[in-house]
C-alpha atoms as a PDB file:
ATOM      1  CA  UNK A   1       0.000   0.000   0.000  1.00  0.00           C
ATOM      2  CA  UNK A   2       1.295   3.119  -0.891  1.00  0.00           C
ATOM      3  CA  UNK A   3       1.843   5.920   2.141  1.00  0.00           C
ATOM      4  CA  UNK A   4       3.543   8.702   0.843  1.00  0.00           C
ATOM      5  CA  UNK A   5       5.771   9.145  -3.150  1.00  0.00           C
ATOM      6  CA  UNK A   6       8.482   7.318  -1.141  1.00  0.00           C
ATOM      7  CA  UNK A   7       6.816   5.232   1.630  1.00  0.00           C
ATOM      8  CA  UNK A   8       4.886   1.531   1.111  1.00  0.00           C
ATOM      9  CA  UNK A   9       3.520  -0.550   3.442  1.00  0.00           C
ATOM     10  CA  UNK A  10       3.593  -4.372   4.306  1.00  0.00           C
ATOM     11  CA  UNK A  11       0.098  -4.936   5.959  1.00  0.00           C
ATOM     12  CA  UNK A  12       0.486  -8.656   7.164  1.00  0.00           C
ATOM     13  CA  UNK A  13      -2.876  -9.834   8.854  1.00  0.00           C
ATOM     14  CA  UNK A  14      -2.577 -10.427  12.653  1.00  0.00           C
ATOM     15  CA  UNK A  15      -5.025 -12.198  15.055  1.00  0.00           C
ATOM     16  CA  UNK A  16      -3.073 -11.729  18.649  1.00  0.00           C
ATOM     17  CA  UNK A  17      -5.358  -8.856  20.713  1.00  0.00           C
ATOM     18  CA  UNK A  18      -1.643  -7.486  21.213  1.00  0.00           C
ATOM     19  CA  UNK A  19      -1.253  -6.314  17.923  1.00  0.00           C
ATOM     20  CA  UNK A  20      -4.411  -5.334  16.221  1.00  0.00           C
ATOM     21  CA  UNK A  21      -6.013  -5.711  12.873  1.00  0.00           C
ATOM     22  CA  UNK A  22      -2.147  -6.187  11.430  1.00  0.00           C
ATOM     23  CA  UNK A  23       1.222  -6.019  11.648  1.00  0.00           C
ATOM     24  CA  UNK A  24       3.563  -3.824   9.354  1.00  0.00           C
ATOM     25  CA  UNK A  25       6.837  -3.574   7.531  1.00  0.00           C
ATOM     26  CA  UNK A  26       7.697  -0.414   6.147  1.00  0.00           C
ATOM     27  CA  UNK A  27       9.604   0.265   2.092  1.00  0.00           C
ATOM     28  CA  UNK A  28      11.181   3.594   1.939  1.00  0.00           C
ATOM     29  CA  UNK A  29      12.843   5.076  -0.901  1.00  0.00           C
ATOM     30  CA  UNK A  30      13.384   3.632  -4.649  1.00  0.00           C
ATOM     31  CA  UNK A  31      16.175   1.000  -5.756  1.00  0.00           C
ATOM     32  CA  UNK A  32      18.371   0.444  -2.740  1.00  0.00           C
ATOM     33  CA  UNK A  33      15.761   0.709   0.001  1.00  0.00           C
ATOM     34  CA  UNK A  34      15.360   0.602   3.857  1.00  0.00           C
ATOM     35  CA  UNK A  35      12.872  -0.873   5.564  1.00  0.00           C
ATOM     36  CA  UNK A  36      11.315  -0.440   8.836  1.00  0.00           C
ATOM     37  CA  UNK A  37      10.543  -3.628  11.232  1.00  0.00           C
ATOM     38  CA  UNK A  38      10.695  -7.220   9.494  1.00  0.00           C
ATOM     39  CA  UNK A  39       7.811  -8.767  11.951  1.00  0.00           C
ATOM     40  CA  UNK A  40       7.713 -12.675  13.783  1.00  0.00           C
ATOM     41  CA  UNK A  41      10.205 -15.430  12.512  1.00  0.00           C
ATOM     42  CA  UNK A  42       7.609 -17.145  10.880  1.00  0.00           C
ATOM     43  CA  UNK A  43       7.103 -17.766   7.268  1.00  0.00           C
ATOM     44  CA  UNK A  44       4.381 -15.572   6.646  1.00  0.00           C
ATOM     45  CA  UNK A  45       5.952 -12.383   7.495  1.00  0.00           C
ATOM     46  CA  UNK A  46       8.634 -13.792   4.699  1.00  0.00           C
ATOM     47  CA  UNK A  47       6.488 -15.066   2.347  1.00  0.00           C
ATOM     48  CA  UNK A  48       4.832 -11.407   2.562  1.00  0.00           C
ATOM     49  CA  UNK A  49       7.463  -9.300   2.074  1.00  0.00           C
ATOM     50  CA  UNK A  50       9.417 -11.679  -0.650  1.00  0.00           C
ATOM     51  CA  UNK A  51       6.207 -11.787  -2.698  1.00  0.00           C
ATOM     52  CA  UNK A  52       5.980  -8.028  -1.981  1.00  0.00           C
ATOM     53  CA  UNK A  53       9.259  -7.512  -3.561  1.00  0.00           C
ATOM     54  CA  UNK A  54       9.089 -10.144  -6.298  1.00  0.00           C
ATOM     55  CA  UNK A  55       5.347  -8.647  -7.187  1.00  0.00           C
ATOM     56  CA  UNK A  56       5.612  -5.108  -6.797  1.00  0.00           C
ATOM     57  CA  UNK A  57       8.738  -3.441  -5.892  1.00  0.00           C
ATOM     58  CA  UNK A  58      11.573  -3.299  -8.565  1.00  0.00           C
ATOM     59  CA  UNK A  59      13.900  -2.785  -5.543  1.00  0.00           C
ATOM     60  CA  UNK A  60      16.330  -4.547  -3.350  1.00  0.00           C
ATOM     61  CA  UNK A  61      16.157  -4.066   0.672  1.00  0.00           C
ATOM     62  CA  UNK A  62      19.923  -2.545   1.383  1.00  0.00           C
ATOM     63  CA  UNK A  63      19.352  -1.358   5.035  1.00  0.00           C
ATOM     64  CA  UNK A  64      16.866  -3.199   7.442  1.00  0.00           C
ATOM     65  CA  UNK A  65      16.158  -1.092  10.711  1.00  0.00           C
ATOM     66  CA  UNK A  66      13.773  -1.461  13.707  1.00  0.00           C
ATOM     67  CA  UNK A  67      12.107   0.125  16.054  1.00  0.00           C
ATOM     68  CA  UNK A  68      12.603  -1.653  18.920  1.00  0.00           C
ATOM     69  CA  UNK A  69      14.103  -4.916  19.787  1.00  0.00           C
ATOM     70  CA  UNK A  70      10.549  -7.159  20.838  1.00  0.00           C
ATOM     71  CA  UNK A  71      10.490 -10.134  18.763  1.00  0.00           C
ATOM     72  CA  UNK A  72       7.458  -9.063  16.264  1.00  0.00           C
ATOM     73  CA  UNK A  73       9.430  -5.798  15.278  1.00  0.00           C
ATOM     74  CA  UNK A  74      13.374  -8.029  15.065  1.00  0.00           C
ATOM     75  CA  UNK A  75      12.313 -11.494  14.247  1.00  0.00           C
ATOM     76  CA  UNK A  76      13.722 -11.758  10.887  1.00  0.00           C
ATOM     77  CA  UNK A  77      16.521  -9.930  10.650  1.00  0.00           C
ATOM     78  CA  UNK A  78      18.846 -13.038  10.667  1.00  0.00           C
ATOM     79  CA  UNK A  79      16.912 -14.047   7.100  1.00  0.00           C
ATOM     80  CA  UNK A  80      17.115 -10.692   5.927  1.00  0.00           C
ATOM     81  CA  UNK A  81      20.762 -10.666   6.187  1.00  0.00           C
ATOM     82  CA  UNK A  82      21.413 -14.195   5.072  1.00  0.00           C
ATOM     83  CA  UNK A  83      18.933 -13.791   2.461  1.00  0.00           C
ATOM     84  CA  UNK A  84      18.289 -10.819   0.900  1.00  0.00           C
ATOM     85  CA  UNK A  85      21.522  -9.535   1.885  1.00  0.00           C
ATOM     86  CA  UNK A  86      20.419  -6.547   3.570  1.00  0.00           C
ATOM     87  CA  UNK A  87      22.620  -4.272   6.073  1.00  0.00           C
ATOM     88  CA  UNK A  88      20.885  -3.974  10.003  1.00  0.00           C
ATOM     89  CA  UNK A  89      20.380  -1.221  11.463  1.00  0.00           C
ATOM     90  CA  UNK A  90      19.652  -0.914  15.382  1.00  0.00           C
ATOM     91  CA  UNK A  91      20.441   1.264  18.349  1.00  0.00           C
ATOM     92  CA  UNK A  92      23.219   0.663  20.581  1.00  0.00           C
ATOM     93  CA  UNK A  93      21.059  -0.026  23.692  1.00  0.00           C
ATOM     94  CA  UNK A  94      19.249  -2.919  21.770  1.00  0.00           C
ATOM     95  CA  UNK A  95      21.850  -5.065  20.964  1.00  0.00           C
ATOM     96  CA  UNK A  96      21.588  -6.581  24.624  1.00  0.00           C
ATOM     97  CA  UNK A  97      18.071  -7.231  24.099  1.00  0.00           C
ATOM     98  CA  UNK A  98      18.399  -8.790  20.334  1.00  0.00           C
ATOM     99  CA  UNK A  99      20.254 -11.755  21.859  1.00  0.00           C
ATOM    100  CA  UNK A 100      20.715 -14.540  19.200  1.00  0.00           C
ATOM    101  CA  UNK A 101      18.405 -12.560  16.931  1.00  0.00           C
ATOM    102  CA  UNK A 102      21.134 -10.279  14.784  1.00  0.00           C
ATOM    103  CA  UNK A 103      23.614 -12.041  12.248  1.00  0.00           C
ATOM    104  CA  UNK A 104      26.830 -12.209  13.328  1.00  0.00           C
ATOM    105  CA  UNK A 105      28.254  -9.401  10.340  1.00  0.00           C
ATOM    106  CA  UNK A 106      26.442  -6.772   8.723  1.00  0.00           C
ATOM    107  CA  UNK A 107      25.161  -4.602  12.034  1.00  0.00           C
ATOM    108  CA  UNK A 108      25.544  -0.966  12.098  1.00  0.00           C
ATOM    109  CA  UNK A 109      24.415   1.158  14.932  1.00  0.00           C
ATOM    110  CA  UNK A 110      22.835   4.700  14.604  1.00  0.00           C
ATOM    111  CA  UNK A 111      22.595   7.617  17.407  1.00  0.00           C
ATOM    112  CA  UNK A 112      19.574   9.556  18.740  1.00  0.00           C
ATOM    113  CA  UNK A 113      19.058  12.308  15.483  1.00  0.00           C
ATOM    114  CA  UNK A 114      21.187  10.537  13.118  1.00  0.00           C
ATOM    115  CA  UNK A 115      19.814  11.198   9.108  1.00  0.00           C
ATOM    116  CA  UNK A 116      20.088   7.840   7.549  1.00  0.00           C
ATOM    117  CA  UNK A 117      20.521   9.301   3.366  1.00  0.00           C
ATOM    118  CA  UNK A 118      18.662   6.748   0.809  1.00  0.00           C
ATOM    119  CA  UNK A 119      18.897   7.420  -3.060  1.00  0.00           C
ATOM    120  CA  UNK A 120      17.036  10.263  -4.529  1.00  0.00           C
ATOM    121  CA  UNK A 121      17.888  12.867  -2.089  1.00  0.00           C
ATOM    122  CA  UNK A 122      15.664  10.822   0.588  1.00  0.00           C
ATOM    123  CA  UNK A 123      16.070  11.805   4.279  1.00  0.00           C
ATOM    124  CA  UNK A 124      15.050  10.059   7.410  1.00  0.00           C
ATOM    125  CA  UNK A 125      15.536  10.387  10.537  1.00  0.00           C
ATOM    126  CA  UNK A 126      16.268   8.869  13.723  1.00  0.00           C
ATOM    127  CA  UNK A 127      14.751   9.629  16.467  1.00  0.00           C
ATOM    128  CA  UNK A 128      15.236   7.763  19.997  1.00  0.00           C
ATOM    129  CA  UNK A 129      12.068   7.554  21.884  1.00  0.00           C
ATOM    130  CA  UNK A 130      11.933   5.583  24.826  1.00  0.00           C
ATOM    131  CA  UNK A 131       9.041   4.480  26.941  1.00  0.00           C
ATOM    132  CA  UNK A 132       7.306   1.540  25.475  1.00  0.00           C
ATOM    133  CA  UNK A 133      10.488   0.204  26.027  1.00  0.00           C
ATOM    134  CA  UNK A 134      14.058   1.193  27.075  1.00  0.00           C
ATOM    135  CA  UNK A 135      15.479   1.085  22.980  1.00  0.00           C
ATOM    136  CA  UNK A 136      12.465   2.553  21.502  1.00  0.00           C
ATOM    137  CA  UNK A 137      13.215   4.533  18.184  1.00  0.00           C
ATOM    138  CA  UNK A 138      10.730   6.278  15.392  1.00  0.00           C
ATOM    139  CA  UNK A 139      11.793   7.407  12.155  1.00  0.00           C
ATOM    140  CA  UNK A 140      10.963  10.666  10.357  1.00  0.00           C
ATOM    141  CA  UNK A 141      10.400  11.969   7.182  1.00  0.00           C
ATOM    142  CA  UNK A 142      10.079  15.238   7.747  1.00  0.00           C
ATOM    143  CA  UNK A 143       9.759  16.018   3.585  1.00  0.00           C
ATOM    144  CA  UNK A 144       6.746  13.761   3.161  1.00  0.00           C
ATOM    145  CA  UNK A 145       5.448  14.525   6.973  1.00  0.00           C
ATOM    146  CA  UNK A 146       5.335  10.476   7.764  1.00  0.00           C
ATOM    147  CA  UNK A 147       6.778   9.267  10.796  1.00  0.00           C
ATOM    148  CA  UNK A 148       7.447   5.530  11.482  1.00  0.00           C
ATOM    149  CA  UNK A 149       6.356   4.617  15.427  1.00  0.00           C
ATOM    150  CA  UNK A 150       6.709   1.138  16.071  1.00  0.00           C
ATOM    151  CA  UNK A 151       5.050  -0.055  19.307  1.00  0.00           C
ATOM    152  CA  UNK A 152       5.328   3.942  20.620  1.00  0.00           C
ATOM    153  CA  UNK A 153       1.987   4.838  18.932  1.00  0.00           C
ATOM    154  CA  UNK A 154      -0.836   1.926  17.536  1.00  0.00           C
ATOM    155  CA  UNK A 155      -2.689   2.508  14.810  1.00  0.00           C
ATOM    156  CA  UNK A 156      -6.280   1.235  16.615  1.00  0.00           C
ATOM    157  CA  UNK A 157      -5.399   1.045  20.356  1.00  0.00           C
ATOM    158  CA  UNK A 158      -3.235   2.397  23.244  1.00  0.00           C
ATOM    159  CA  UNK A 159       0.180   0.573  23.522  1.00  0.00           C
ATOM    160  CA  UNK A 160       1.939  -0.989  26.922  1.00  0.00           C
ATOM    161  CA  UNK A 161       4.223   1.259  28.881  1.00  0.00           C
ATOM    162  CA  UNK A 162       7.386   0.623  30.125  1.00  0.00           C
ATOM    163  CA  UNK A 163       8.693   3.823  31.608  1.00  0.00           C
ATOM    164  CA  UNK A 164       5.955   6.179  31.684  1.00  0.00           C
ATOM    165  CA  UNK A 165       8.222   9.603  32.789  1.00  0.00           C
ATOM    166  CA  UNK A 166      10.052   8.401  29.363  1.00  0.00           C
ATOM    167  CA  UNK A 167       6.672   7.598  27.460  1.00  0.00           C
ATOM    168  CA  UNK A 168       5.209  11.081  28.476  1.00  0.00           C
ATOM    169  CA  UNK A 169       8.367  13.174  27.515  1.00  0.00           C
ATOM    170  CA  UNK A 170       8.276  11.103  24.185  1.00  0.00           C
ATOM    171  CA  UNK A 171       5.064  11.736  23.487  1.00  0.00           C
ATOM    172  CA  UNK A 172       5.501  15.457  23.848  1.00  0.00           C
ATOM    173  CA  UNK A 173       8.529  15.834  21.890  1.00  0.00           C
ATOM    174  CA  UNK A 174       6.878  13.793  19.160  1.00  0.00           C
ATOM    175  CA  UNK A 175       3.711  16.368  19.421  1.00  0.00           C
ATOM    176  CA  UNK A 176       5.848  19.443  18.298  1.00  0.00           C
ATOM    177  CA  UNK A 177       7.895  17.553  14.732  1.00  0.00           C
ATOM    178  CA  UNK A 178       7.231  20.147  12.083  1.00  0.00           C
ATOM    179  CA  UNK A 179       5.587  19.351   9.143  1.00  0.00           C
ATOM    180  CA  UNK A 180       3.968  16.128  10.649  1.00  0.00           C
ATOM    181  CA  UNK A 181       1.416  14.264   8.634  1.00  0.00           C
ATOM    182  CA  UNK A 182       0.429  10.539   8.682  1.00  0.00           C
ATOM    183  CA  UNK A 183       1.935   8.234  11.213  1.00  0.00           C
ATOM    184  CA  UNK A 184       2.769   4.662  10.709  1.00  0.00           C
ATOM    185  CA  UNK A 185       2.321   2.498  13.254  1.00  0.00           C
ATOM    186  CA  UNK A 186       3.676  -1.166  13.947  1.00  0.00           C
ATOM    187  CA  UNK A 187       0.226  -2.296  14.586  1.00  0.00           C
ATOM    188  CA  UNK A 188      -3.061  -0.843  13.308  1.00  0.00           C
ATOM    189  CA  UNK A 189      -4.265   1.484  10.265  1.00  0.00           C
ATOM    190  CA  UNK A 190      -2.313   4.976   9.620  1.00  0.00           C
ATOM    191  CA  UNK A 191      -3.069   6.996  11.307  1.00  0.00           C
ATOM    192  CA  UNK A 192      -4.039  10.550   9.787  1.00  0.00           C
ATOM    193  CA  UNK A 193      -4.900  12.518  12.568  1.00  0.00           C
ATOM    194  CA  UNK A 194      -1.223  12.250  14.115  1.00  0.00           C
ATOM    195  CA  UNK A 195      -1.142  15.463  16.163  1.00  0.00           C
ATOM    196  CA  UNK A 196      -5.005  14.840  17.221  1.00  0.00           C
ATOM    197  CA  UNK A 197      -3.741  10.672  18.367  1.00  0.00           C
ATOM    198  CA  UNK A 198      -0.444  11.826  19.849  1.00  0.00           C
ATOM    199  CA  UNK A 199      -2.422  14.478  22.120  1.00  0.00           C
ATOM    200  CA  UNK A 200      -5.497  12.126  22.378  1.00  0.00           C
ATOM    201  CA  UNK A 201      -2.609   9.572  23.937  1.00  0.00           C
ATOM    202  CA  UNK A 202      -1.442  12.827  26.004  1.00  0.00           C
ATOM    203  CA  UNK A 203      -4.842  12.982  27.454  1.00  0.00           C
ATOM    204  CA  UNK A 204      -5.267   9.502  27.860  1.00  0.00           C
ATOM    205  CA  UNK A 205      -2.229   8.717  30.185  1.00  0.00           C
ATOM    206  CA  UNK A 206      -3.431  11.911  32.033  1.00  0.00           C
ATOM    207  CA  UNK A 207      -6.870  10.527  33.111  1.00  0.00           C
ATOM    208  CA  UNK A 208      -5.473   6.971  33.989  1.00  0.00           C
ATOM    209  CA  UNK A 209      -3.620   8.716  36.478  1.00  0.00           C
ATOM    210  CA  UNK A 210      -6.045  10.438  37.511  1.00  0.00           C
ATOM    211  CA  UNK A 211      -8.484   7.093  37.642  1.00  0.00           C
ATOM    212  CA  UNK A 212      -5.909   5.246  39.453  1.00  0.00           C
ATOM    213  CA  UNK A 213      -5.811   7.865  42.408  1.00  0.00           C
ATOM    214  CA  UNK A 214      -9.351   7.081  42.403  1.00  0.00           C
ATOM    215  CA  UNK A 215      -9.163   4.215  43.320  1.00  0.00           C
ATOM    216  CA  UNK A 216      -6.571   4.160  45.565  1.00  0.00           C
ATOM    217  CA  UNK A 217      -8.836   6.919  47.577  1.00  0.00           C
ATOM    218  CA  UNK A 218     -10.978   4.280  48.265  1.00  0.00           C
ATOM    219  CA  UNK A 219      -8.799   3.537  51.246  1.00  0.00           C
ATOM    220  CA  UNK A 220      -6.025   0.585  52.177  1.00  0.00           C
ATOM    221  CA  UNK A 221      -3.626  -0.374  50.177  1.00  0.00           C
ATOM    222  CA  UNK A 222      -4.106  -2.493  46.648  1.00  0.00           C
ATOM    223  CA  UNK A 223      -2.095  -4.467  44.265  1.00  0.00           C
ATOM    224  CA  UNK A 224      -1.610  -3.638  40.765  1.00  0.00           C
ATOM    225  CA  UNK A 225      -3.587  -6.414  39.720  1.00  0.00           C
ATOM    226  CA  UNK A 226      -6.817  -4.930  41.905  1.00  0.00           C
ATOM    227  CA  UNK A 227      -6.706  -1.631  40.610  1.00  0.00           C
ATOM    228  CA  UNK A 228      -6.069  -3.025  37.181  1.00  0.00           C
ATOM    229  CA  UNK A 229      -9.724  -4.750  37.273  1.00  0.00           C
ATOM    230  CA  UNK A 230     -11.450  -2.302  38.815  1.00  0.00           C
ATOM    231  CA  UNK A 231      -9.938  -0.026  35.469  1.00  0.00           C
ATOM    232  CA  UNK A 232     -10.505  -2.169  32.912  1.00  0.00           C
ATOM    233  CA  UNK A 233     -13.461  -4.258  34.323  1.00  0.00           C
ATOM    234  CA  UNK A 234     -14.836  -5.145  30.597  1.00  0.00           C
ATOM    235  CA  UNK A 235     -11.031  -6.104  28.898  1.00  0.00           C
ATOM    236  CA  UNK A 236     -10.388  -8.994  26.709  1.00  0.00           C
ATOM    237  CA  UNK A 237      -8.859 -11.638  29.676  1.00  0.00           C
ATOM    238  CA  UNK A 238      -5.735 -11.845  27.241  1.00  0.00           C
ATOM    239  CA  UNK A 239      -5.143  -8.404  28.184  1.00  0.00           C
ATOM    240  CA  UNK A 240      -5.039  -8.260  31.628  1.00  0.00           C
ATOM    241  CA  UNK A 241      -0.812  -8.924  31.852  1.00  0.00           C
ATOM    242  CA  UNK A 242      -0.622  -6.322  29.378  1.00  0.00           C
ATOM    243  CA  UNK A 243      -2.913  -3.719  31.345  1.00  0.00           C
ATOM    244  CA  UNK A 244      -1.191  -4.326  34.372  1.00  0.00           C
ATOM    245  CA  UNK A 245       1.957  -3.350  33.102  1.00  0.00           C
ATOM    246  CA  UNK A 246       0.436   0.033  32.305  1.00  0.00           C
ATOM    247  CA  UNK A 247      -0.877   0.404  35.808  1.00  0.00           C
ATOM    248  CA  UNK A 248       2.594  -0.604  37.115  1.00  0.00           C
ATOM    249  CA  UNK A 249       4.065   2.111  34.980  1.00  0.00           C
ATOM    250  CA  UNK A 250       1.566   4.910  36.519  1.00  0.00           C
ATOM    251  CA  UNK A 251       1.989   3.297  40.124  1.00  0.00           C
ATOM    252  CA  UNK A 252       6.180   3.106  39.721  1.00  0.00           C
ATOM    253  CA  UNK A 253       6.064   7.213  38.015  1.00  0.00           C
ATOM    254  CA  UNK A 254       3.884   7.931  41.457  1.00  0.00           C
ATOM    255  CA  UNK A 255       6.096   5.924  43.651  1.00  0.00           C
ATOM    256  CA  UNK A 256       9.469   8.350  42.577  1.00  0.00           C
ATOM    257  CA  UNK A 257       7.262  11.425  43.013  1.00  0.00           C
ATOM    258  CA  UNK A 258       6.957  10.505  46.402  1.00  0.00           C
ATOM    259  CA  UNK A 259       2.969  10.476  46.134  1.00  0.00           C
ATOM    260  CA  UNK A 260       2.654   6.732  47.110  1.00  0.00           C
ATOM    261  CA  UNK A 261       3.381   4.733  49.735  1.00  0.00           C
ATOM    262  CA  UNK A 262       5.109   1.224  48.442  1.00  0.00           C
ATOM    263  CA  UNK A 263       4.733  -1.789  50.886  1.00  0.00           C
ATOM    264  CA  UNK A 264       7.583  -4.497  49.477  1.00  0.00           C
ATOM    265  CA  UNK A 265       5.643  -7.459  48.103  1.00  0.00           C
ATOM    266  CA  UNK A 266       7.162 -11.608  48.707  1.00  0.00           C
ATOM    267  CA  UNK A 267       8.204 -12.814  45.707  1.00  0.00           C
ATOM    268  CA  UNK A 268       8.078 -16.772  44.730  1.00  0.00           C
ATOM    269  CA  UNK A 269      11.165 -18.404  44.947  1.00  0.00           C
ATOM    270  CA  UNK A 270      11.658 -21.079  42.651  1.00  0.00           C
ATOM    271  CA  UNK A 271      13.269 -24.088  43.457  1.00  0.00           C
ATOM    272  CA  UNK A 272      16.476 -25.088  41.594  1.00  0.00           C
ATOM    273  CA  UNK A 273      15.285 -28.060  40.813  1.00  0.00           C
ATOM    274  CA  UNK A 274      12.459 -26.636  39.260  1.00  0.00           C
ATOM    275  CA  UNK A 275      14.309 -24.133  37.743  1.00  0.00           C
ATOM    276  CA  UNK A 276      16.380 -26.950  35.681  1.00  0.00           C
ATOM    277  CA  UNK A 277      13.148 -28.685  34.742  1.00  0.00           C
ATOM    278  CA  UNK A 278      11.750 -25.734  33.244  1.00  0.00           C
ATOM    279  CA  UNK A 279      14.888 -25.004  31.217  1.00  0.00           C
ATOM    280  CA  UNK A 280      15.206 -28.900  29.953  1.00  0.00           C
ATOM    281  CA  UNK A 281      11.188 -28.830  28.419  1.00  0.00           C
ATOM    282  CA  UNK A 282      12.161 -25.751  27.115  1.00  0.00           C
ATOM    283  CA  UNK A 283      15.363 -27.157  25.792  1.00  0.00           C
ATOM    284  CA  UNK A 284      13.030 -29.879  24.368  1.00  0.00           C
ATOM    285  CA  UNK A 285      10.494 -27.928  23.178  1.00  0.00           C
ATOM    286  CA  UNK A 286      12.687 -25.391  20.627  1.00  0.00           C
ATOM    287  CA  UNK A 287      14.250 -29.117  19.827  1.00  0.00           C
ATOM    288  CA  UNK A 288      11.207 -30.118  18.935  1.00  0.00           C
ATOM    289  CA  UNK A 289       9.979 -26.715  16.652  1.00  0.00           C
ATOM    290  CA  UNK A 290      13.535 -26.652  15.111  1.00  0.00           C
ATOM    291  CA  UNK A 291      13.014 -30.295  13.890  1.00  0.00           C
ATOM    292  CA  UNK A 292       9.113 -29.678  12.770  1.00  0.00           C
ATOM    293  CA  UNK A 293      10.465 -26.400  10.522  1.00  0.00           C
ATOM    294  CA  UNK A 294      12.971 -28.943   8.874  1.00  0.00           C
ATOM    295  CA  UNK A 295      10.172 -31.279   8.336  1.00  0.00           C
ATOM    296  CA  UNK A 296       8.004 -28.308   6.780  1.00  0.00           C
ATOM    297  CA  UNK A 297      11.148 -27.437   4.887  1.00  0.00           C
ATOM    298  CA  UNK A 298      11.801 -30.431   3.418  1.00  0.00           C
ATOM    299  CA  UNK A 299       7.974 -31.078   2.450  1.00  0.00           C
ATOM    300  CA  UNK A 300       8.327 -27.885   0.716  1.00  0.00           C
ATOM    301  CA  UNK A 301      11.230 -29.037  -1.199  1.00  0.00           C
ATOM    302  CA  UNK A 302       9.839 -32.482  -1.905  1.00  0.00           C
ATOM    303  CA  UNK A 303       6.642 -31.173  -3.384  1.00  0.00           C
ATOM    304  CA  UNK A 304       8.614 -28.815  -6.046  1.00  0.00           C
ATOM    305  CA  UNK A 305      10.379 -31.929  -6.432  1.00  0.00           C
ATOM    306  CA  UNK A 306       7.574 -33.580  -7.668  1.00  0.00           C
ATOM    307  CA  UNK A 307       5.883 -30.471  -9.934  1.00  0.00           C
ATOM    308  CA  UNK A 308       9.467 -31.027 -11.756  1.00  0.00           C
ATOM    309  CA  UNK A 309      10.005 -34.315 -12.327  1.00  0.00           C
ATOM    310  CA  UNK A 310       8.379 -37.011 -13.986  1.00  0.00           C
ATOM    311  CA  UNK A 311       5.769 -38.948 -11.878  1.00  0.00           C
ATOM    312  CA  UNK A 312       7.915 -42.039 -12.017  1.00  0.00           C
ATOM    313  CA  UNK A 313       6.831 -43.502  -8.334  1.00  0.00           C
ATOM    314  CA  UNK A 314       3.382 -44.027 -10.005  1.00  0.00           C
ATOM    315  CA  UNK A 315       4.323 -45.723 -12.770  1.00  0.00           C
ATOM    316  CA  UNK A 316       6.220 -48.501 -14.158  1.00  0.00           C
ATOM    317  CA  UNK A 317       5.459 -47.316 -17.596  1.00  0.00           C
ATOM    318  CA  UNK A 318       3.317 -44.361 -18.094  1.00  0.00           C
ATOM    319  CA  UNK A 319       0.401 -44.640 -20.681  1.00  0.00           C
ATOM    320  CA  UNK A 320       1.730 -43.642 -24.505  1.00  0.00           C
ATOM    321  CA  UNK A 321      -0.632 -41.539 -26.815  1.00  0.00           C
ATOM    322  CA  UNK A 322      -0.506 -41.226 -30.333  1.00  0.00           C
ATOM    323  CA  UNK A 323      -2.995 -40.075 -33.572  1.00  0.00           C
ATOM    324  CA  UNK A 324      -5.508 -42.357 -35.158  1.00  0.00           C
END
């Protein structure tokens, strides 16, 4: 789909309540272009933005960046690498957090403002943006007024929080871009109303503080989880970890502006024993996935196999046909 003279988007279909409606990849620019995000290691984000490529685009990917380092922004950067030969492109801070998911040659790292220079006089840049999590980054292209947000803005629904003092400052600083026009999230539609969302999302972290205070009014103190259902009494279930989190952001920016009292909680202490266990069926399990993939893989293989070759396991000799 096309966002902007320079900007297309990947829209791959997406039924986890996490990321809504879709998940998208990003084409800037014309020939050698970068790309923004390269979704979940599975085949369908591939198989999207190959036959993307192969269909539409008369380009090769030459820089691969992402927004942040959660595994359905970074999953397939290894095969973009290996297999479209692509250069990466991530911040410094994420490379802790990208742990086994980054080739081992062909990284480069970019700083807070950098302007990464495609062909055709096309400008974008960085800009770091921390809050949804600790390496967040959006891109801009301030010429064509589109700005790439990852996870830090969703295209149909609020996102999870991290650090909120960092989400809040973000979201300001984001607020005031010059020239700002359309905003493409990681999840969701474009958004079109991007100083109208980004103050909307303002608003919105505003009056969840102000609801949680509420609550906590009510008298004694409450867990996270508590206050969490009493906010979002009518959430999808799958949502609850996720809306915690954001409740444990506002409770954590309260806590270091002295405004809340914090009594220590007991955390479970796994045994060792069970500690090992867990890692062995885990062990086991990715065993078990890396051996089904082959499986897949070699299905794959045998089946265009058989498309090119003659069907020689069904006959002994095949029937003959000739004119009357």
């Amino acid at each position: 789909m096309k966002v902007s003279p320079s900007v297309r988007a990947v829209q791959v279909p997406d039924q986890d309540p996490m990321h809504p409606d879709f998940t998208s990849i990003y084409i800037i620019g014309n020939g050698q272009v970068l790309t923004i995000d390269s979704g979940e290691a599975i085949d369908r984000y591939q198989w999207m933005l190959r036959g993307y490529l192969a269909a539409t685009e008369h380009a090769e990917i030459a820089l691969a960046g992402i927004t942040h380092h959660h595994a359905d922004h970074s999953g397939n950067l290894k095969w973009i690498h290996e297999e479209l030969k692509a250069e990466i492109l991530t911040p410094k801070n994420a490379v802790p957090l990208l742990k086994g998911k980054l080739p081992r040659s062909g990284v480069s790292h970019f700083e807070d403002g950098q302007v990464i220079e495609l062909d055709g006089g096309i400008k974008v840049r960085v800009l770091f943006t921390p809050g949804h999590s600790v390496d967040s980054v959006c891109y801009y292209l301030e010429d064509e007024g589109v700005l790439f947000s990852g996870d830090t803005l969703l295209g149909s629904s609020t996102t999870t929080v991290g650090n909120l003092g960092d989400y809040r400052r973000t979201l300001q600083s984001l607020l005031e871009l010059p020239n700002l026009k359309v905003i493409c999230p990681g999840h969701g539609p474009l958004v079109h109303d991007p100083r109208e969302r980004l103050q909307g999302y303002i608003d919105h972290r505003n009056l969840r503080e102000q609801q949680i205070l509420g609550v906590l009014k009510g008298g004694g103190a409450m867990s996270s989880w508590d206050i969490m259902l009493q906010l979002y009494p009518d959430i999808n279930k799958r949502l609850h970890r996720a809306a915690d989190g954001n409740v444990r952001s506002h409770l954590k920016q309260l806590e270091d502006e002295g405004r809340l009292t914090t009594y220590a909680g007991k955390p479970r202490r796994p045994s060792k024993r069970k500690i090992e266990r867990e890692h062995e069926h885990a062990r086991q399990r990715e065993a078990v996935i890396r051996q089904a993939k082959r499986f897949e893989a070699d299905k794959r293989r045998a089946m265009i196999r058989a498309q090119e070759n003659a069907p020689t396991d069904e006959w002994i000799e095949p029937p003959r046909y000739e004119l009357r």
